[in-house]
Protein backbone atom coordinates (compact mmCIF):
# COMPACT_ATOMS: atom_id res chain seq x y z
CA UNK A 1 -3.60 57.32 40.80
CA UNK A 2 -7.43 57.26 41.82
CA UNK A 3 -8.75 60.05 43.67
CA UNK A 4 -11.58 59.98 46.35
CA UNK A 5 -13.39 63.45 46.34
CA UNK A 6 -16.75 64.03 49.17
CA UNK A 7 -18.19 67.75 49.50
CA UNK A 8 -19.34 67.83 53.15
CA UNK A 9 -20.67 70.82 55.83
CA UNK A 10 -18.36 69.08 58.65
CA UNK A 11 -14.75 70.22 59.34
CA UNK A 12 -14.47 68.64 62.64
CA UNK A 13 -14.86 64.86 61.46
CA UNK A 14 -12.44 65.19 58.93
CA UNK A 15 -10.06 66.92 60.99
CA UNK A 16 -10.72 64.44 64.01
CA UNK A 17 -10.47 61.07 61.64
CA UNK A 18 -7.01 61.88 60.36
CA UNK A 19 -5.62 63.57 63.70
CA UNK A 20 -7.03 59.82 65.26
CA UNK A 21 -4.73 58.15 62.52
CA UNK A 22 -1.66 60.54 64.29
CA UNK A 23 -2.61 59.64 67.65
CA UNK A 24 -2.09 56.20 66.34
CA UNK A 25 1.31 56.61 64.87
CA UNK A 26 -0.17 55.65 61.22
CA UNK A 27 -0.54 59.34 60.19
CA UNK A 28 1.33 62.55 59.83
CA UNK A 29 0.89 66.37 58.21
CA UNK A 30 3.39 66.61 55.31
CA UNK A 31 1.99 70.21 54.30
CA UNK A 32 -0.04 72.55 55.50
CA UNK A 33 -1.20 76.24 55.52
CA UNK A 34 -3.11 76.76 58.89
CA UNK A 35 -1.42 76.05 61.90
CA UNK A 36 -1.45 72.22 62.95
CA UNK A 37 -3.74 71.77 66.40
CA UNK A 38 -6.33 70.03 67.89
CA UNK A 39 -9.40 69.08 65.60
CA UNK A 40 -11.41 72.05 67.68
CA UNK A 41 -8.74 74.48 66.49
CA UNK A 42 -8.03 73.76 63.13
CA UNK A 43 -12.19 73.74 62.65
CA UNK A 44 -12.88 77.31 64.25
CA UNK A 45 -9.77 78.13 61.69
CA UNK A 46 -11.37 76.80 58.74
CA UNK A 47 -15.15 77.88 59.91
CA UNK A 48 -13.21 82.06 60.07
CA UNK A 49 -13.02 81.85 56.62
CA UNK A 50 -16.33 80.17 56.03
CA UNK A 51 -18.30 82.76 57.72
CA UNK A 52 -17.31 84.90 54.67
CA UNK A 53 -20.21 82.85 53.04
CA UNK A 54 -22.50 82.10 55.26
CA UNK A 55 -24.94 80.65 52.97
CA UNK A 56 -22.78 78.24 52.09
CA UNK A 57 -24.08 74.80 53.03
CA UNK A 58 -21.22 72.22 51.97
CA UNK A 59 -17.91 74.19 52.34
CA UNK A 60 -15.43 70.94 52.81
CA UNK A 61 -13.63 69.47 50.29
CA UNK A 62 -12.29 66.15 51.65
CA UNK A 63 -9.84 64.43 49.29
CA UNK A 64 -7.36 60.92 49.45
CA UNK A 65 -5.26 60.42 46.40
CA UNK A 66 -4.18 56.53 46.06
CA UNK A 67 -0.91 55.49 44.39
CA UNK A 68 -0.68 52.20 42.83
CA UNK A 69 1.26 49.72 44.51
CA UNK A 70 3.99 49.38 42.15
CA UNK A 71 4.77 53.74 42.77
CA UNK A 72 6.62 55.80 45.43
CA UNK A 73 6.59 59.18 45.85
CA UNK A 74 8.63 60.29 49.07
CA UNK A 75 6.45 63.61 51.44
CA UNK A 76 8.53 66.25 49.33
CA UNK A 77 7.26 64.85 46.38
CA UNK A 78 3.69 63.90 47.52
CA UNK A 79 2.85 67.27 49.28
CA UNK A 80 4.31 68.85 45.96
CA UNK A 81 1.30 66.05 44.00
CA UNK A 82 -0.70 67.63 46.35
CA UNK A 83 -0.06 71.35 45.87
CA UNK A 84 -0.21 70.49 42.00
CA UNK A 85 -3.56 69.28 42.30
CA UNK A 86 -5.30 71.96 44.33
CA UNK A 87 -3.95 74.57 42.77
CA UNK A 88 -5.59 73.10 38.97
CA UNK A 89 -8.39 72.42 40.67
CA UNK A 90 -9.02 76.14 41.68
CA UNK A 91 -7.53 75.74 45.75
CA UNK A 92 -4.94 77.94 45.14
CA UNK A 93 -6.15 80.86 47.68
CA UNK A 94 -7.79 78.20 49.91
CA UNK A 95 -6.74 76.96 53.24
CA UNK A 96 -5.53 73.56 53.16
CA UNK A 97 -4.29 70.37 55.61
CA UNK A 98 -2.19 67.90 54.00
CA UNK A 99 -1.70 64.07 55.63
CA UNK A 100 -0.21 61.41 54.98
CA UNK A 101 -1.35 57.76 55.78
CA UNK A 102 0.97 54.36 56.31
CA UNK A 103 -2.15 51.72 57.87
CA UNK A 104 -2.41 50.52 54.71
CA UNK A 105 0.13 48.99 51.22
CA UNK A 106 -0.44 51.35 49.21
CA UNK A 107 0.37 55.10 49.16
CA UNK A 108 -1.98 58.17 50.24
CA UNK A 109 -2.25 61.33 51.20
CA UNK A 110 -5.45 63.20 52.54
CA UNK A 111 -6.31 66.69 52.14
CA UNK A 112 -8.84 68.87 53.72
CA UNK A 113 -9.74 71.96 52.00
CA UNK A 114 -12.18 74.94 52.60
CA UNK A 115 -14.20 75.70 49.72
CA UNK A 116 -14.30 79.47 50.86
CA UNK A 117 -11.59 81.50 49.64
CA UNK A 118 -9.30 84.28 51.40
CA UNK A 119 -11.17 86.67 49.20
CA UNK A 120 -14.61 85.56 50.00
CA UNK A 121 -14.99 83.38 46.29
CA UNK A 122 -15.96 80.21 46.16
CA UNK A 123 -14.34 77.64 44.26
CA UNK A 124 -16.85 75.60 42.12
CA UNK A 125 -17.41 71.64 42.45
CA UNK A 126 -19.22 71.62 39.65
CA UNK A 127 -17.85 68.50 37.60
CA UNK A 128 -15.63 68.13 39.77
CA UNK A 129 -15.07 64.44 39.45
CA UNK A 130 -14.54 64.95 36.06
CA UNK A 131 -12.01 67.52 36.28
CA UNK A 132 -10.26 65.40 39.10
CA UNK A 133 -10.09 62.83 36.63
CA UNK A 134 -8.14 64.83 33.77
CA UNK A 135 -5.62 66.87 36.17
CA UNK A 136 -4.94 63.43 37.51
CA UNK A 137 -3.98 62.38 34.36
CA UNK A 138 -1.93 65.38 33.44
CA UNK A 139 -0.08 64.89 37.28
CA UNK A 140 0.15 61.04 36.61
CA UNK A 141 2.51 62.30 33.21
CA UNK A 142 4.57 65.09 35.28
CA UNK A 143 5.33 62.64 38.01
CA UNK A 144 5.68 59.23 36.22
CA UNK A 145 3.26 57.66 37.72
CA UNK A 146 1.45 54.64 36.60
CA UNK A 147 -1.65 55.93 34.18
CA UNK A 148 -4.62 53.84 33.45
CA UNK A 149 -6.40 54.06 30.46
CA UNK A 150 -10.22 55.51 30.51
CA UNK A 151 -11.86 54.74 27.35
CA UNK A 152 -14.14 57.12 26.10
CA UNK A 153 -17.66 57.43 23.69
CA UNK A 154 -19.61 53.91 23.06
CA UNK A 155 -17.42 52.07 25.47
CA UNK A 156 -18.27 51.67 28.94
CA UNK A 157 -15.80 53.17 31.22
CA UNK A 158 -13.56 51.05 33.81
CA UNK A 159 -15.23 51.14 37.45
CA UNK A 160 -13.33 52.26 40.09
CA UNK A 161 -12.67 48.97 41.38
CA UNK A 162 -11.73 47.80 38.11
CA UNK A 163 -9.03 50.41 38.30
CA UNK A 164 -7.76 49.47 41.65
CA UNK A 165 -7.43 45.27 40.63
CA UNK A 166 -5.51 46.49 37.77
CA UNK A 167 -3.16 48.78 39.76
CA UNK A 168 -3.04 45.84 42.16
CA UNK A 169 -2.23 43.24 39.81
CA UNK A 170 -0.76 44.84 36.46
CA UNK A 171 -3.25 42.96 33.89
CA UNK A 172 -4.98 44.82 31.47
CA UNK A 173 -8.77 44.41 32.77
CA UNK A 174 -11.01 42.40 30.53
CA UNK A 175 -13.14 44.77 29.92
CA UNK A 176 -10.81 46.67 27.78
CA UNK A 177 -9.58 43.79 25.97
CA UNK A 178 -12.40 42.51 25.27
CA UNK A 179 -13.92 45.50 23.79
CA UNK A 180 -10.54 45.80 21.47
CA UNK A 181 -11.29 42.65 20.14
CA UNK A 182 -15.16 42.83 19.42
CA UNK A 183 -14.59 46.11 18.30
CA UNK A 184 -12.88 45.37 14.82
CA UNK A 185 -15.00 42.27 14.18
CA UNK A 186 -18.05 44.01 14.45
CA UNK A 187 -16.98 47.34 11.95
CA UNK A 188 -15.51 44.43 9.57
CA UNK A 189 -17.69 41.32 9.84
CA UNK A 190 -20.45 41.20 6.61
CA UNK A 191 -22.68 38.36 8.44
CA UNK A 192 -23.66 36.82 10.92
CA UNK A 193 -21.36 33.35 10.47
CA UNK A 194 -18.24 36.13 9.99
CA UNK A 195 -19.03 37.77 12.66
CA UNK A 196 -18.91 34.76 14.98
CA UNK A 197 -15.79 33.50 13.25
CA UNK A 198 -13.82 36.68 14.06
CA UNK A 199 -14.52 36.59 17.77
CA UNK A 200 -13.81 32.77 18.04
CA UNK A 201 -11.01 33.15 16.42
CA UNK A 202 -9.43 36.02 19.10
CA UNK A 203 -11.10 33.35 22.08
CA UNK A 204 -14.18 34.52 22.46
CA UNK A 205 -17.20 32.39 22.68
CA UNK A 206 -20.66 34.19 21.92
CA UNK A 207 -23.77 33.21 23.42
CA UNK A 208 -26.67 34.42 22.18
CA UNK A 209 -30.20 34.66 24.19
CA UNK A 210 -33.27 33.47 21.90
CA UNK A 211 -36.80 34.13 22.38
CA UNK A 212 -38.79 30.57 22.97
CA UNK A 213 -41.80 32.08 21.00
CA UNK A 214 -40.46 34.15 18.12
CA UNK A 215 -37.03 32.52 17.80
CA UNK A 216 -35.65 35.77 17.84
CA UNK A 217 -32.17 36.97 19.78
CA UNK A 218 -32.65 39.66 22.14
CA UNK A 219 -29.45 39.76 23.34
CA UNK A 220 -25.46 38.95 23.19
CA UNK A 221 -22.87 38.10 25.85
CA UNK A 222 -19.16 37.43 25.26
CA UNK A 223 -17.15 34.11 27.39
CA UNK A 224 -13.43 35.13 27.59
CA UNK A 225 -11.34 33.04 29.96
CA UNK A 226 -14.23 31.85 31.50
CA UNK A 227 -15.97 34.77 32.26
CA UNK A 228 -19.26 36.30 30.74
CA UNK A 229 -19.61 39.39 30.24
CA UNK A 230 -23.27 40.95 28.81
CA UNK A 231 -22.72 43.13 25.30
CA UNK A 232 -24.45 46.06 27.08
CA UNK A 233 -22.19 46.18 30.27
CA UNK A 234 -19.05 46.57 27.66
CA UNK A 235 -21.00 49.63 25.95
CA UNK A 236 -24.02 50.99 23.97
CA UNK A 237 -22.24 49.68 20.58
CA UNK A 238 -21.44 46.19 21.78
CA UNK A 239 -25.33 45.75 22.72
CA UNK A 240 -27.25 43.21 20.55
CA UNK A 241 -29.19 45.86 18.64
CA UNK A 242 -26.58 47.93 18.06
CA UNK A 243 -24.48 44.72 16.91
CA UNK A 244 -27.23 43.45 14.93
CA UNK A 245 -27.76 46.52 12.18
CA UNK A 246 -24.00 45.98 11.43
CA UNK A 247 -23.34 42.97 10.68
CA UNK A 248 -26.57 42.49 7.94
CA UNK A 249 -28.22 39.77 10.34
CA UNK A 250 -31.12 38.10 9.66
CA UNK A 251 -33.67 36.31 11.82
CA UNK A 252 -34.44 33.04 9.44
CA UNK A 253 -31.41 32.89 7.16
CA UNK A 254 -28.80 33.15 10.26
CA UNK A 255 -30.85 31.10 12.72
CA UNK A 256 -28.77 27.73 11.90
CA UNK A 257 -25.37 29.45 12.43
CA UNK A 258 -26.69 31.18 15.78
CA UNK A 259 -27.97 27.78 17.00
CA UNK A 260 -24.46 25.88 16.47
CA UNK A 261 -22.89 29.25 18.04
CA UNK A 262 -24.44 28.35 21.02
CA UNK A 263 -24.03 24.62 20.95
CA UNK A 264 -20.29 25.23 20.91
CA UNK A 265 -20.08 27.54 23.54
CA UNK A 266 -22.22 24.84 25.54
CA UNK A 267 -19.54 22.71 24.69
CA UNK A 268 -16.31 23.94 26.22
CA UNK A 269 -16.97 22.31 29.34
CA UNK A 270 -17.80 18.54 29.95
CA UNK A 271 -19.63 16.96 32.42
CA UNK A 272 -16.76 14.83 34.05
CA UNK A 273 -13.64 16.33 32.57
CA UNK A 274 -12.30 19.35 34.69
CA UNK A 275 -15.63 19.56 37.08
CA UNK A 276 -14.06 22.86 38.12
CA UNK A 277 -15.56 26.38 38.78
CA UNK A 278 -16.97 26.58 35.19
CA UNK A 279 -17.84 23.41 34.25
CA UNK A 280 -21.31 23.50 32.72
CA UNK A 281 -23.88 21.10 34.82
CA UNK A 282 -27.24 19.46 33.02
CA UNK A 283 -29.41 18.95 35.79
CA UNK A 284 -31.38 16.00 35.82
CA UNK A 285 -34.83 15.98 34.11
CA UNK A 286 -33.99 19.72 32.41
CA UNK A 287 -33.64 18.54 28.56
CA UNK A 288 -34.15 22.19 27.19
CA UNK A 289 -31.40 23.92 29.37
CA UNK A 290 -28.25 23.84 31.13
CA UNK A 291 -26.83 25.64 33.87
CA UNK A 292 -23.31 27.12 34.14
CA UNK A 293 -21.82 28.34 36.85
CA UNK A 294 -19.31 30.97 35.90
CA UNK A 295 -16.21 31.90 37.51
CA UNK A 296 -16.45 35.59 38.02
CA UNK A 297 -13.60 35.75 41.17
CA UNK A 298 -12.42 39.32 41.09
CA UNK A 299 -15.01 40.52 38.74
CA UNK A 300 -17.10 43.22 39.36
CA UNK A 301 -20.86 41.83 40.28
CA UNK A 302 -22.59 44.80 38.03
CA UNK A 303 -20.53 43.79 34.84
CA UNK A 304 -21.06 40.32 34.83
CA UNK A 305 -23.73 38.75 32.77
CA UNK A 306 -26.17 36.11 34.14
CA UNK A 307 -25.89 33.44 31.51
CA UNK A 308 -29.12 30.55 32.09
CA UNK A 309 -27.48 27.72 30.21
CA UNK A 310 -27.22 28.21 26.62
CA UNK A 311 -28.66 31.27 26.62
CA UNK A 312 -32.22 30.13 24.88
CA UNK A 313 -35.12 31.43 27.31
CA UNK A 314 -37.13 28.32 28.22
CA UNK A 315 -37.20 24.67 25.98
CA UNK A 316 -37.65 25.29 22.42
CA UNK A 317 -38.89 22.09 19.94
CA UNK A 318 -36.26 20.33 18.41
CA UNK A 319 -33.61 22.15 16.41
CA UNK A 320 -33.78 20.14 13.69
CA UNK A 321 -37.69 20.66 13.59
CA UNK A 322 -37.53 23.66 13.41
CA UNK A 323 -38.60 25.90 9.74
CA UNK A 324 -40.53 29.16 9.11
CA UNK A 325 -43.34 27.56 8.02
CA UNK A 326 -44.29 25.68 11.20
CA UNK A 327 -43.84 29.19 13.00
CA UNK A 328 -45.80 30.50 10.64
CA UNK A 329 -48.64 28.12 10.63
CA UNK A 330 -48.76 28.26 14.72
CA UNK A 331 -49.36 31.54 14.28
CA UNK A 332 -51.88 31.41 11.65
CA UNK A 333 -54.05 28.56 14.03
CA UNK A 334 -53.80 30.94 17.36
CA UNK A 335 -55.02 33.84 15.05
CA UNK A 336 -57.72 31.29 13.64
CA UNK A 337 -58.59 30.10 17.46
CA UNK A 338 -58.83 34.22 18.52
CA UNK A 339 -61.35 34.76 15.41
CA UNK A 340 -63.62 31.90 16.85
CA UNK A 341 -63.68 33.52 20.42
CA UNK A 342 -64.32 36.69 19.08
CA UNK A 343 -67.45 35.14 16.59
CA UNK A 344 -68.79 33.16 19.83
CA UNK A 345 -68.99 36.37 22.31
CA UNK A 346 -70.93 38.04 19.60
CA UNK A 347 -73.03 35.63 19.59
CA UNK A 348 -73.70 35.98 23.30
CA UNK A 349 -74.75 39.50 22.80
């Protein structure tokens, strides 16, 4: 069930928007405790009560509640959903409209409420979203209704459309399994090379993003059935810093392992052998990088990671080349080069 909750000043449009839908024949009242009328009569109704608080600015409490596809409630049974939920949301002494919608597949009822009680009282909207959220959950039990689960803490929370493709289509979202599977191997994993294992061995392919200066990874993201998802849009704890003080990694000593990490993920697709959606390109006359394209159909935009290539920012020399002592002694001839600057604009003086 996913609930759609707006606090407005405006009775009128919300009345006149769902009597529209009755005019239409795609809309009826299934419960109701003023008297059903024209929008201008059911808003001087609603605005009687209101002028018990004057200073009220926002006195409209606007509400659909969305079944999944798969669910049916009949109106009995939906105005009763409905009734449930005001009542443990604090609208049980509240005026109330109840409607029911058919324009679209799935199930949904609308309700328009007046924040204003008979007595005068107002009922709160503070956190009201997530109180929605949990009496939803309790009504989703009482009803047998199709629950989704909302993970909690270090893990990033499904979006709303997230919830709505999996009520659509009945797959557990990636998201979630993904973050069940990283999960363990990061609490278990003693290194780096372990660490890597674990996750290839569940089907995920790390990649990991390396500086071009310092050789050191700055971040993580995670290909699972060719999509890429960024560590930090799964949650705080699946971030490469977070990652990286729990799994004993070290810059110089893991470098080799992180390198061939990435050289395998490069190599899942082929130039020439299923050119498809996510087969990774090498554009002509770019030796240091690659560029995938990934296939993020039905994904939402905000969680998926922009992956350049293999994840290394800019060409770096030669893998094989590389040691901590030629880092080391580049360093050591731009400090040297700095020192003579400095000397010569003294010498100026």
């Amino acid at each position: 069930m996913i609930g759609k909750i707006t606090i407005g000043k405006d009775f009128y449009g919300v009345l006149a928007y769902n009597e529209k839908k009755v005019e239409e024949g795609v809309g009826y009242v299934i419960d109701s405790n003023i008297e059903h009328s024209t929008p201008v009569n059911m808003t001087q109704e609603f605005n009687l009560i209101r002028e018990l608080r004057p200073g009220l600015g926002k006195a409209v409490l606007h509400l659909s509640l969305n079944l999944p596809y798969s669910d049916f409630l009949d109106d009995k049974e939906f105005a009763s959903f409905g009734c449930d939920y005001l009542m443990k949301m604090g609208f049980d002494n509240n005026q109330f409209i109840m409607y029911r919608h058919t324009d679209t597949e799935h199930e949904h009822i609308h309700i328009i409420a007046n924040r204003v009680r008979y007595s005068g009282r107002i009922t709160t909207d503070s956190n009201i979203k997530r109180k929605s959220r949990e009496v939803l959950n309790e009504l989703e039990r009482k009803y047998g209704i199709t629950q989704i689960p909302v993970k909690k803490g270090t893990k990033k929370s499904l979006t709303q459309k997230e919830i709505e493709k999996t009520l659509r289509t009945g797959d557990l979202p990636l998201k979630l399994i993904l973050q069940e599977k990283i999960g363990p191997a990061i609490a278990r994993a003693s290194n780096t090379g372990e660490f890597i294992s674990m996750l290839e061995a569940h089907g995920i392919s790390p990649r990991f993003n390396i500086s071009k200066t310092t050789g050191r990874v700055s971040g993580i993201s995670f290909r699972y059935l060719d999509v890429v998802y960024k560590g930090s849009t799964l949650g705080k704890k699946y971030s490469w810093n977070s990652i990286a003080k729990q799994i004993d990694y070290e810059q110089t000593r893991d470098r080799s392992v992180i390198l061939s990490a990435n050289g395998e993920e490069r190599g899942i697709d082929k130039v020439g052998e299923g050119n498809d959606a996510t087969t990774v390109k090498v554009e002509p006359g770019n030796t240091g990088t690659s560029k995938g394209i990934e296939n993020t159909a039905e994904q939402p935009k905000g969680h998926v990671g922009e992956i350049k290539g293999n994840g290394i920012v800019g060409p770096l020399t030669e893998e094989s080349d590389w040691n901590p002592f030629k880092l080391e002694l580049k360093e050591d001839l731009a400090h040297k080069k700095s020192k003579r600057r400095k000397k010569r604009k003294g010498f100026n003086l």
